[in-house]
Protein backbone atom coordinates (compact mmCIF):
# COMPACT_ATOMS: atom_id res chain seq x y z
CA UNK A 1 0.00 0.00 0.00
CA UNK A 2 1.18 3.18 -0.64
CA UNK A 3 1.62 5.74 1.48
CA UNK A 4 2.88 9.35 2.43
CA UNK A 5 4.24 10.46 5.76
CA UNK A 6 6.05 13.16 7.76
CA UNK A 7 9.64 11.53 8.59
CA UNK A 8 12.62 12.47 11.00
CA UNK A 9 16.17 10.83 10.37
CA UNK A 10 17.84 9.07 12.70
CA UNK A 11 20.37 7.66 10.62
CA UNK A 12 21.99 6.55 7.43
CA UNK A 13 24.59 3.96 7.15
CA UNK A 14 25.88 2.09 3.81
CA UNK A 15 24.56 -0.89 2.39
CA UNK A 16 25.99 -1.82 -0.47
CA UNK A 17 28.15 0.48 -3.46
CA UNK A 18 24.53 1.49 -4.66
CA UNK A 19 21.86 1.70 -1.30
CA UNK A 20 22.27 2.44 2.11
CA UNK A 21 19.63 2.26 4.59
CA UNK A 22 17.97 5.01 6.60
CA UNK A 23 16.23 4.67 9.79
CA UNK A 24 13.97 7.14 10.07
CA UNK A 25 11.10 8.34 12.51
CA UNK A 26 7.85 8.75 11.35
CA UNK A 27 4.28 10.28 12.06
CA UNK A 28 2.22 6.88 10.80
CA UNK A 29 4.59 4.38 11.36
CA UNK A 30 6.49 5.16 14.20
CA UNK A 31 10.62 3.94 13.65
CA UNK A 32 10.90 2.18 10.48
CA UNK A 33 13.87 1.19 7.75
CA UNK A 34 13.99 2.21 4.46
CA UNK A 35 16.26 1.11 1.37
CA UNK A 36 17.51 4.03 -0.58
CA UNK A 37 18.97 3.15 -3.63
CA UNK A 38 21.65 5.44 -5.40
CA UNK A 39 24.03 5.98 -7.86
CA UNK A 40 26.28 8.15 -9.21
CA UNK A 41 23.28 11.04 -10.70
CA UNK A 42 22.71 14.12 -9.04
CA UNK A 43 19.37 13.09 -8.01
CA UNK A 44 21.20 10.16 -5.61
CA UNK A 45 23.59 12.48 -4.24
CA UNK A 46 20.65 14.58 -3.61
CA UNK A 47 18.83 11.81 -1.68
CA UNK A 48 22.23 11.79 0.32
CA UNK A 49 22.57 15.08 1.32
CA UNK A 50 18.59 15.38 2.71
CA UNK A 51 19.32 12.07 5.09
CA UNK A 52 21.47 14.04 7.88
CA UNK A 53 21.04 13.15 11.39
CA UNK A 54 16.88 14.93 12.16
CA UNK A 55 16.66 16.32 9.02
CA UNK A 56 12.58 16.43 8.00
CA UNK A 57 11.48 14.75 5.30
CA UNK A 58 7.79 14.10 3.86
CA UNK A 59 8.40 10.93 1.95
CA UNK A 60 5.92 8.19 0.01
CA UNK A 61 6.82 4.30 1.00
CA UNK A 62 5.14 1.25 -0.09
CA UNK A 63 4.60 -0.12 3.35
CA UNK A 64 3.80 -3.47 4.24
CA UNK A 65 3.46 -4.38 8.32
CA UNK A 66 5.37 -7.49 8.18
CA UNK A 67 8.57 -6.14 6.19
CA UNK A 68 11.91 -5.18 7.66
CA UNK A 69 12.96 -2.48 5.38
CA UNK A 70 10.39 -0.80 3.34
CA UNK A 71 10.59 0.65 0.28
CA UNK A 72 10.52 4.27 -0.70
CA UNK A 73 9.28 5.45 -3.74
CA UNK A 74 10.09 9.72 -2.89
CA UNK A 75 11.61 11.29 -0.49
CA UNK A 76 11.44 15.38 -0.23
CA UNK A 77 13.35 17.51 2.50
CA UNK A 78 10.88 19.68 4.46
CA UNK A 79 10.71 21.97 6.16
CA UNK A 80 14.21 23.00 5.50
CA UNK A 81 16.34 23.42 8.04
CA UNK A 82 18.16 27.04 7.67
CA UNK A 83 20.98 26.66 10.11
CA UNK A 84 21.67 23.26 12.09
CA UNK A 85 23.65 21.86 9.01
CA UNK A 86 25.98 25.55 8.81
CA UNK A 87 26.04 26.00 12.41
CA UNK A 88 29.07 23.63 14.12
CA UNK A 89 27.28 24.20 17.70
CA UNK A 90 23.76 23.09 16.86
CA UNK A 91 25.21 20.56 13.77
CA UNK A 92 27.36 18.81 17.08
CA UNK A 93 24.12 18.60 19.13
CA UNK A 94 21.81 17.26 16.45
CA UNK A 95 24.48 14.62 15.85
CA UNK A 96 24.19 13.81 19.58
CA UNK A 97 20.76 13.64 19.74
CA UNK A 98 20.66 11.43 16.51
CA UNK A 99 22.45 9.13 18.55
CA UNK A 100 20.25 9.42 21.55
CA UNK A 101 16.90 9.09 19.28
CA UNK A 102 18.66 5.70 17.57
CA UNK A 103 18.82 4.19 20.99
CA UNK A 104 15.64 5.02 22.33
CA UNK A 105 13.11 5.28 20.04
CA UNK A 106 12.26 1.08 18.82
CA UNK A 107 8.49 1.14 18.41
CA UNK A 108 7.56 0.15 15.25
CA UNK A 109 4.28 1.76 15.63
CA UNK A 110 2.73 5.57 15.73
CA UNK A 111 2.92 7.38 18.57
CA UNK A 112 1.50 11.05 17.26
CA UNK A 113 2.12 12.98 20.28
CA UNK A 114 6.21 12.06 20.72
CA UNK A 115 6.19 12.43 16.74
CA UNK A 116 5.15 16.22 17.19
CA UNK A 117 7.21 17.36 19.98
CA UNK A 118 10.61 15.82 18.25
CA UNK A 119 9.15 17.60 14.55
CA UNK A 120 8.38 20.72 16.72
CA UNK A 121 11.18 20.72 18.94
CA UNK A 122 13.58 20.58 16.16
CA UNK A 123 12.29 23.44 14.04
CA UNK A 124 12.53 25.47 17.22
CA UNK A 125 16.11 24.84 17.67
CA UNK A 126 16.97 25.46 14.47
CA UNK A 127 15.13 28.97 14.59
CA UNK A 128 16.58 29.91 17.86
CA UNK A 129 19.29 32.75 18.48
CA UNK A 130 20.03 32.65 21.92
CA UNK A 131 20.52 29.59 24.00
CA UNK A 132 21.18 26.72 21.34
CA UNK A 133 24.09 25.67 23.67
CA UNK A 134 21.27 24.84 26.37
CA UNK A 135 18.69 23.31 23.72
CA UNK A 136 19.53 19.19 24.13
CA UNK A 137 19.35 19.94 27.95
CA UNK A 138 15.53 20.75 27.82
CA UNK A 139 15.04 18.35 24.94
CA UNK A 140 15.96 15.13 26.91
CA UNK A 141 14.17 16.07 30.05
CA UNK A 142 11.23 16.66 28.08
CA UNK A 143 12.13 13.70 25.73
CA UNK A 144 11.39 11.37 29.59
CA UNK A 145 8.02 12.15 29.66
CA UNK A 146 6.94 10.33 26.03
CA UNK A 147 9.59 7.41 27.46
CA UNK A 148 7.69 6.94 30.65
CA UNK A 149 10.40 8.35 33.13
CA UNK A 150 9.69 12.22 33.26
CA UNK A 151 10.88 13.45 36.91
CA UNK A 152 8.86 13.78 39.97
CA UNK A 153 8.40 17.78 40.27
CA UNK A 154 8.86 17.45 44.19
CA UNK A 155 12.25 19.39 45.08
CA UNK A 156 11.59 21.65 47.99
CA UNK A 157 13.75 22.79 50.90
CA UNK A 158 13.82 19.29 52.78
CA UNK A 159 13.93 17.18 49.28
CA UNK A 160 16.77 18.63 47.52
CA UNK A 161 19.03 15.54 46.71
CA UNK A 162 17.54 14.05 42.82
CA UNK A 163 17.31 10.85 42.47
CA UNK A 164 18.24 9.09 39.30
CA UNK A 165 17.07 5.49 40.30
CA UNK A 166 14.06 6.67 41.49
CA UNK A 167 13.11 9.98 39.89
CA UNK A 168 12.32 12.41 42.26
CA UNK A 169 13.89 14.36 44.95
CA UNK A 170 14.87 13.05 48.49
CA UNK A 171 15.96 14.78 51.77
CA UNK A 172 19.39 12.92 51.52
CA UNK A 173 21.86 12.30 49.53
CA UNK A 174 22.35 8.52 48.79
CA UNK A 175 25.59 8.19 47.05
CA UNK A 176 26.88 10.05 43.58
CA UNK A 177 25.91 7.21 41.57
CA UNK A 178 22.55 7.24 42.48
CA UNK A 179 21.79 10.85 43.60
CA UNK A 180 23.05 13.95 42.61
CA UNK A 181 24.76 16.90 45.05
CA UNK A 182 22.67 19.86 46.33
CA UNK A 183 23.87 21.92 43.50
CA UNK A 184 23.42 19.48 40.14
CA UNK A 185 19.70 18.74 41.78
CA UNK A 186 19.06 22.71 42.08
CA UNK A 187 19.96 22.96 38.46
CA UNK A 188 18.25 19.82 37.35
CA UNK A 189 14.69 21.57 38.91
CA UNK A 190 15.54 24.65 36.89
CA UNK A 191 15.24 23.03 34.11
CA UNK A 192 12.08 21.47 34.65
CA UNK A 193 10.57 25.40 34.83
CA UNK A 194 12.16 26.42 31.14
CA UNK A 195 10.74 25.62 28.19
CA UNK A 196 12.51 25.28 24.71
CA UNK A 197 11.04 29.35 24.60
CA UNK A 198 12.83 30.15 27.71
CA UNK A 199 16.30 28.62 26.53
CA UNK A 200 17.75 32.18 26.60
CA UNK A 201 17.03 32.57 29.92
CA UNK A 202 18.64 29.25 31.02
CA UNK A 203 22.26 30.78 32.00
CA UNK A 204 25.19 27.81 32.34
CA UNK A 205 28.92 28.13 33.13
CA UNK A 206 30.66 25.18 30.45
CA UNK A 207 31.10 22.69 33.00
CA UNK A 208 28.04 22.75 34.99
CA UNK A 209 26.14 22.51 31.50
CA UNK A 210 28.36 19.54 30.97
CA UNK A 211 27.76 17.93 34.37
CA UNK A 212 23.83 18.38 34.32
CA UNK A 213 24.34 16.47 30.51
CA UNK A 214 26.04 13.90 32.33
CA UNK A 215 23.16 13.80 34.52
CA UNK A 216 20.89 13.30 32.27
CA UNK A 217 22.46 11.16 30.38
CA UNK A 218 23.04 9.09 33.69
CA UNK A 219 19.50 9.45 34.45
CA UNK A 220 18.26 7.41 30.88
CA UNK A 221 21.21 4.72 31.62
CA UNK A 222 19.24 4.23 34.61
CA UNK A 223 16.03 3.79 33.18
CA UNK A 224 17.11 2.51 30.07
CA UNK A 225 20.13 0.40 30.72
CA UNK A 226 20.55 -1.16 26.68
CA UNK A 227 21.20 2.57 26.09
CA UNK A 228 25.11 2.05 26.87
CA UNK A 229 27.77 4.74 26.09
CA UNK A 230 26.73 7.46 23.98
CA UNK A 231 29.84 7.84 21.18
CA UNK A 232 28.88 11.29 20.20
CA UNK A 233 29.41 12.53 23.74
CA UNK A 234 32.78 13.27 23.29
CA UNK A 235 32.88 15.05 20.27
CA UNK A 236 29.87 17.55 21.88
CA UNK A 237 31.88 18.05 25.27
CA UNK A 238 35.04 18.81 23.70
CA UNK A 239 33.43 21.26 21.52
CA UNK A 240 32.29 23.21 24.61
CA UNK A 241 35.99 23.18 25.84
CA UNK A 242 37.16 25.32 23.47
């Protein structure tokens, strides 16, 4: 049956000399495979250059439930994204995120709601001006609530220690593998009270935006253990060194 759908990329890796696959995201279908097939025209290296890491795509498939990779008939890039690919900051976190999304995201079925706040999320973030640094901070915190872990919104003056086995805020500090210090859980409830609107407001020194990242990042290994180590972290923290 054929079909048309909003898509988001999560990644694109080699198949043979002439197709790769793509994993992609998508509004009807939730995570699915596709086979893109190209060659040496400028309408293949076209199809290349549109698969980056959450680029948007409306594309046409001939779908069938029971198939592993499904094929694609068109593929169009839209809406365009005017700075993420020029921009090294926000082309360094969408890479990271890719990687995040690839992990996470497995249902091969629709889930409209998380489909809309990744499409959303990700136009905002390429439209914003201030605060891009602070964007995948907000993102993955709100990312928890379609995954089933969003945070307990309990911090107060007695619970002030996080919890990253259990999700909310305690009035002790276990250990720093399973709780984070006064300061990182102050931080942590900051973020909870900005939205991606508000990422301009969000002000981080470079290695306290690092250690909440680590955070969360500790927080999904937690509640999603097959998640492992995330490659691209590297690459994004040594980018805010410099």
């Amino acid at each position: 049956m054929h079909e048309q759908t909003r898509a988001i990329v999560i990644r694109y890796l080699k198949y043979t000399d002439h197709s790769a696959i793509a994993h992609l995201y998508t509004e009807k279908f939730g995570r699915i495979s596709v086979m893109v097939r190209h060659s040496k025209s400028k309408k293949s290296v076209s199809k290349k250059s549109i698969l980056q890491p959450l680029f948007l795509l409306n594309i046409n498939i001939v779908y069938k439930h029971n198939r592993e990779i499904q094929q694609c008939s068109e593929m169009n890039n839209f809406p365009f994204f005017n700075d993420i690919p020029f921009n090294i900051v926000k082309n360094s976190i969408a890479l990271f995120l890719a990687e995040i999304l690839s992990k996470v995201l497995k249902e091969e079925e629709a889930n409209p709601a998380l489909f809309e706040f990744l499409h959303s999320s990700l136009q905002l973030f390429d439209q914003s001006k201030e605060g891009a640094a602070n964007f995948h901070l907000i993102f993955l915190y709100e990312l928890s609530k379609f995954l089933g872990f969003y945070p307990d919104n309990n911090y107060s003056i007695r619970n002030k220690y996080f919890s990253l086995r259990d999700g909310y805020y305690t009035d002790f500090q276990r250990s720093d593998e399973i709780s984070l210090n006064e300061q990182l859980s102050e931080q942590f409830y900051n973020i909870s009270n900005k939205g991606f609107g508000s990422l301009h407001t969000l002000s981080l020194a470079r290695e306290l935006r690092i250690k909440i990242l680590l955070a969360l990042i500790k927080y999904y290994q937690f509640h999603l253990p097959e998640i492992g180590k995330i490659k691209s972290l590297d690459v994004l923290n040594q980018l805010f060194d410099t």
